[in-house]
N, C-alpha and C. Protein backbone atom coordinates (compact mmCIF):
# COMPACT_ATOMS: atom_id res chain seq x y z
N UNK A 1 -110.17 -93.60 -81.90
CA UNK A 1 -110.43 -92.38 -81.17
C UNK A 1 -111.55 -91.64 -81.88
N UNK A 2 -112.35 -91.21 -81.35
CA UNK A 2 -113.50 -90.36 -81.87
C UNK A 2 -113.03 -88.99 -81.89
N UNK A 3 -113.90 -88.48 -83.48
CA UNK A 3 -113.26 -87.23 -84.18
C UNK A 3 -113.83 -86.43 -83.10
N UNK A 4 -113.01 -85.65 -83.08
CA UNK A 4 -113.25 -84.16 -82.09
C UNK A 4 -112.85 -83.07 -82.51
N UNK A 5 -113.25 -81.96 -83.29
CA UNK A 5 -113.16 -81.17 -84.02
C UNK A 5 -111.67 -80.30 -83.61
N UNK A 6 -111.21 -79.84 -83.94
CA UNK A 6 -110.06 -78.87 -83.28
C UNK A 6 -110.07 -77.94 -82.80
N UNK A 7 -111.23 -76.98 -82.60
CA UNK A 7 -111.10 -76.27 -81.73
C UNK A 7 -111.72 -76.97 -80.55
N UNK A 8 -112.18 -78.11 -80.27
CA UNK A 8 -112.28 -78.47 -78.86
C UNK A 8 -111.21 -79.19 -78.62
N UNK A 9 -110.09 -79.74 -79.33
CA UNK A 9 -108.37 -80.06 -79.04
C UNK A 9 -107.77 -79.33 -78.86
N UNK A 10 -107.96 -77.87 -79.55
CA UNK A 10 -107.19 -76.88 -79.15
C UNK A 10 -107.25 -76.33 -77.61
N UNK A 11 -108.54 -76.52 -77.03
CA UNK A 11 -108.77 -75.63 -75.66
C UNK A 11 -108.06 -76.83 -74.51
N UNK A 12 -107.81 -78.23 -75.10
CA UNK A 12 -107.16 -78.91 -73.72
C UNK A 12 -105.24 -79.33 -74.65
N UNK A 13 -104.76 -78.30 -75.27
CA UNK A 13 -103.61 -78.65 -75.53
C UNK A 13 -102.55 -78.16 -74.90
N UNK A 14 -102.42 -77.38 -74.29
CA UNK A 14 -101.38 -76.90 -73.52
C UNK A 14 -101.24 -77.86 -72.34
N UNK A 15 -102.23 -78.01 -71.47
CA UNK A 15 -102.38 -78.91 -70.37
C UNK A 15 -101.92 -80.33 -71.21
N UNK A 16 -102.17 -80.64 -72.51
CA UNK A 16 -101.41 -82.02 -72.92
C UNK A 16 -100.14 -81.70 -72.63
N UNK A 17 -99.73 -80.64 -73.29
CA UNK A 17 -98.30 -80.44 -73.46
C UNK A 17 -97.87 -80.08 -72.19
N UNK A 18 -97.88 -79.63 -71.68
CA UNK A 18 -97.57 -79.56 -70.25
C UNK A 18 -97.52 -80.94 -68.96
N UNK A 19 -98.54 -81.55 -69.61
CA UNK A 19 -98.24 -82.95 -69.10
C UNK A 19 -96.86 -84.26 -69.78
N UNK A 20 -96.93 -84.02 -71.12
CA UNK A 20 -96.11 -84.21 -71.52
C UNK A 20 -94.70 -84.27 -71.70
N UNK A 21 -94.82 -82.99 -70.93
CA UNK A 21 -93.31 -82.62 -70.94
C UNK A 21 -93.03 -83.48 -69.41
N UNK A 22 -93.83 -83.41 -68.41
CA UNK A 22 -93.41 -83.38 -67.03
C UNK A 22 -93.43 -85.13 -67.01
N UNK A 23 -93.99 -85.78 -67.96
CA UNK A 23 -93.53 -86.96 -68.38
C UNK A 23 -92.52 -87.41 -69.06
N UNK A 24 -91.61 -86.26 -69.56
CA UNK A 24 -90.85 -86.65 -70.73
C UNK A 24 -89.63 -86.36 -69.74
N UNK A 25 -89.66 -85.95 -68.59
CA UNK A 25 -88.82 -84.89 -67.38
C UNK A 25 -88.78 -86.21 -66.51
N UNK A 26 -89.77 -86.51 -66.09
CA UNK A 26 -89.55 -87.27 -64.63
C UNK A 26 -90.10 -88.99 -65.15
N UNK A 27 -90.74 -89.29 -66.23
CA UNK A 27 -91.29 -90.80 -66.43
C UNK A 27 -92.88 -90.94 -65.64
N UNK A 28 -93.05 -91.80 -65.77
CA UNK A 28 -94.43 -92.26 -64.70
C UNK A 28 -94.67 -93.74 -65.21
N UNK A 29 -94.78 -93.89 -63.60
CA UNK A 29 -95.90 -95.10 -63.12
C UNK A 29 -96.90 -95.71 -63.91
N UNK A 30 -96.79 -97.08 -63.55
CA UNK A 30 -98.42 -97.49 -63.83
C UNK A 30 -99.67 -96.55 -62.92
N UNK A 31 -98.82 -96.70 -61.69
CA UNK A 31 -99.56 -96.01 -60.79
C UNK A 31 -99.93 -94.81 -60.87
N UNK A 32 -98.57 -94.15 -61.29
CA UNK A 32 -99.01 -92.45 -61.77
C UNK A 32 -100.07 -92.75 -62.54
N UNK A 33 -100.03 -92.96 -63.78
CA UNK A 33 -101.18 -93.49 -64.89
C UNK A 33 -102.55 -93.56 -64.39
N UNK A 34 -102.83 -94.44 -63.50
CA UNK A 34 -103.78 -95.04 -62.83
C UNK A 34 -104.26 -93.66 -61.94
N UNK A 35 -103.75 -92.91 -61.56
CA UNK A 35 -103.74 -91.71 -60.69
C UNK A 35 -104.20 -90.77 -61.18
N UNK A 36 -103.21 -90.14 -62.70
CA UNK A 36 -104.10 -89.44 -63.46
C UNK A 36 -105.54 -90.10 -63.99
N UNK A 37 -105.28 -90.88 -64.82
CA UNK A 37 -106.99 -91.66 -65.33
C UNK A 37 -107.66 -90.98 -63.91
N UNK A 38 -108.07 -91.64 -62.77
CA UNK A 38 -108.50 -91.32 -61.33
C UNK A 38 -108.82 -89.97 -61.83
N UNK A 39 -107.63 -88.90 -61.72
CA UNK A 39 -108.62 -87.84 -61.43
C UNK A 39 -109.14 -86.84 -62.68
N UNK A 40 -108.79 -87.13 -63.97
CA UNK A 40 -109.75 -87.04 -64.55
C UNK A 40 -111.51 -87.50 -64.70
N UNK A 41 -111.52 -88.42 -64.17
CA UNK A 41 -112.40 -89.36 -64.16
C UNK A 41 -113.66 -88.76 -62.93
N UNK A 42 -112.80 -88.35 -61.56
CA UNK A 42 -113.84 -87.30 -60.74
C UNK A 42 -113.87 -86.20 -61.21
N UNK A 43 -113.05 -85.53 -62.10
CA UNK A 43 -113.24 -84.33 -62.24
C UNK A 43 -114.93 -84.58 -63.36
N UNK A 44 -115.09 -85.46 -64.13
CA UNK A 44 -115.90 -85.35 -65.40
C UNK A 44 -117.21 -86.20 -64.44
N UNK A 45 -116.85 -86.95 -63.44
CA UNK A 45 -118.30 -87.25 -62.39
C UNK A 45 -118.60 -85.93 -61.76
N UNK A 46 -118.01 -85.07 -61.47
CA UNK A 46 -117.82 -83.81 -60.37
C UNK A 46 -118.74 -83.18 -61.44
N UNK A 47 -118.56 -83.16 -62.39
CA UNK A 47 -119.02 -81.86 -63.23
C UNK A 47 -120.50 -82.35 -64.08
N UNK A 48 -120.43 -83.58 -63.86
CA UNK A 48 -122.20 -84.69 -64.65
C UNK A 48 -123.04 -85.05 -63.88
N UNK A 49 -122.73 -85.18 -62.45
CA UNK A 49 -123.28 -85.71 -61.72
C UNK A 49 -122.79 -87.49 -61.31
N UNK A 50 -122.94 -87.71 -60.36
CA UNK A 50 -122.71 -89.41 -60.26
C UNK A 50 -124.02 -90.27 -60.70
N UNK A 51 -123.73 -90.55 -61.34
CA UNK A 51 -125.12 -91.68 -61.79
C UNK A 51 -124.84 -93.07 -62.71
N UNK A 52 -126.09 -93.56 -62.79
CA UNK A 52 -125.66 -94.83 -63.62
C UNK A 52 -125.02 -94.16 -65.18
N UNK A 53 -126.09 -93.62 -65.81
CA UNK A 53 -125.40 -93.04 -66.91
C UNK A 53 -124.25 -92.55 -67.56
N UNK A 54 -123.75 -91.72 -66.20
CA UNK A 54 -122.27 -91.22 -65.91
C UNK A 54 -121.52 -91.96 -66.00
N UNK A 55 -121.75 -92.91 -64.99
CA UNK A 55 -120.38 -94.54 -64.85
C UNK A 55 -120.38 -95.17 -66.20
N UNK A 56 -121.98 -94.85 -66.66
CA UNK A 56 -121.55 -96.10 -68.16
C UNK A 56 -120.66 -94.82 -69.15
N UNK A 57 -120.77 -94.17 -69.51
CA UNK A 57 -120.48 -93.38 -70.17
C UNK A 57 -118.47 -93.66 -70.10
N UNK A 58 -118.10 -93.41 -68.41
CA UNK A 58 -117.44 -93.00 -68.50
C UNK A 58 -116.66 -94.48 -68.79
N UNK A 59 -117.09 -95.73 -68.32
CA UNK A 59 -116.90 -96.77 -68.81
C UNK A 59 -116.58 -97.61 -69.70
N UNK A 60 -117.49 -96.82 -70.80
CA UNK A 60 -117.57 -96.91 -72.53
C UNK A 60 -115.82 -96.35 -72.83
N UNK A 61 -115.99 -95.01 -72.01
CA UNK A 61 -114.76 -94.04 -72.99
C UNK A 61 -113.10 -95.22 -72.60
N UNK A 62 -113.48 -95.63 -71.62
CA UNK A 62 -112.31 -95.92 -70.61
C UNK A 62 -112.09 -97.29 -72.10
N UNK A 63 -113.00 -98.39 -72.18
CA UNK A 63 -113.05 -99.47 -73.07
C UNK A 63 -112.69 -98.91 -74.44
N UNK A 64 -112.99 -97.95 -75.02
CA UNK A 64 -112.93 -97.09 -76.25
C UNK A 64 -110.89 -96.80 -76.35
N UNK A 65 -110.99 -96.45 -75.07
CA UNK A 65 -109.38 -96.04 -75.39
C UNK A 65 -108.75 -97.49 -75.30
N UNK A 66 -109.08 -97.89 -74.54
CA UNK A 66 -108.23 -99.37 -74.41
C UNK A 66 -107.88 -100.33 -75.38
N UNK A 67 -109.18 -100.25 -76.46
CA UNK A 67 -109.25 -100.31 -78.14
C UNK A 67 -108.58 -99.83 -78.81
């Protein structure tokens, strides 16, 4: 995982924890899984633009975690 300082962990931790919990409450899917990934994934094209760059980028991160 690539270092990411803590105050930029701090500003998406509640929404972890909040996801967390509603996983720890109800379980999930591959599919759920696959669903969230999904819409994180337009939200960060929504906000970069769609482009080649974008897809590789987001491509890289997707291979990075899978590592």
């Amino acid at each position: 995982m690539p270092y990411i300082p803590q105050v930029d962990r701090d500003k998406f931790q509640a929404g972890v924890d909040a996801l967390g919990q509603t996983v720890k409450t109800y379980g999930f899917s591959l599919g759920e899984l696959t669903y969230l990934l999904t819409m994180l994934i337009k939200m960060y094209v929504n906000r970069h633009g769609k482009s080649f760059v974008t897809c590789a980028m987001v491509i890289g991160a997707l291979i990075c975690a899978a590592l």
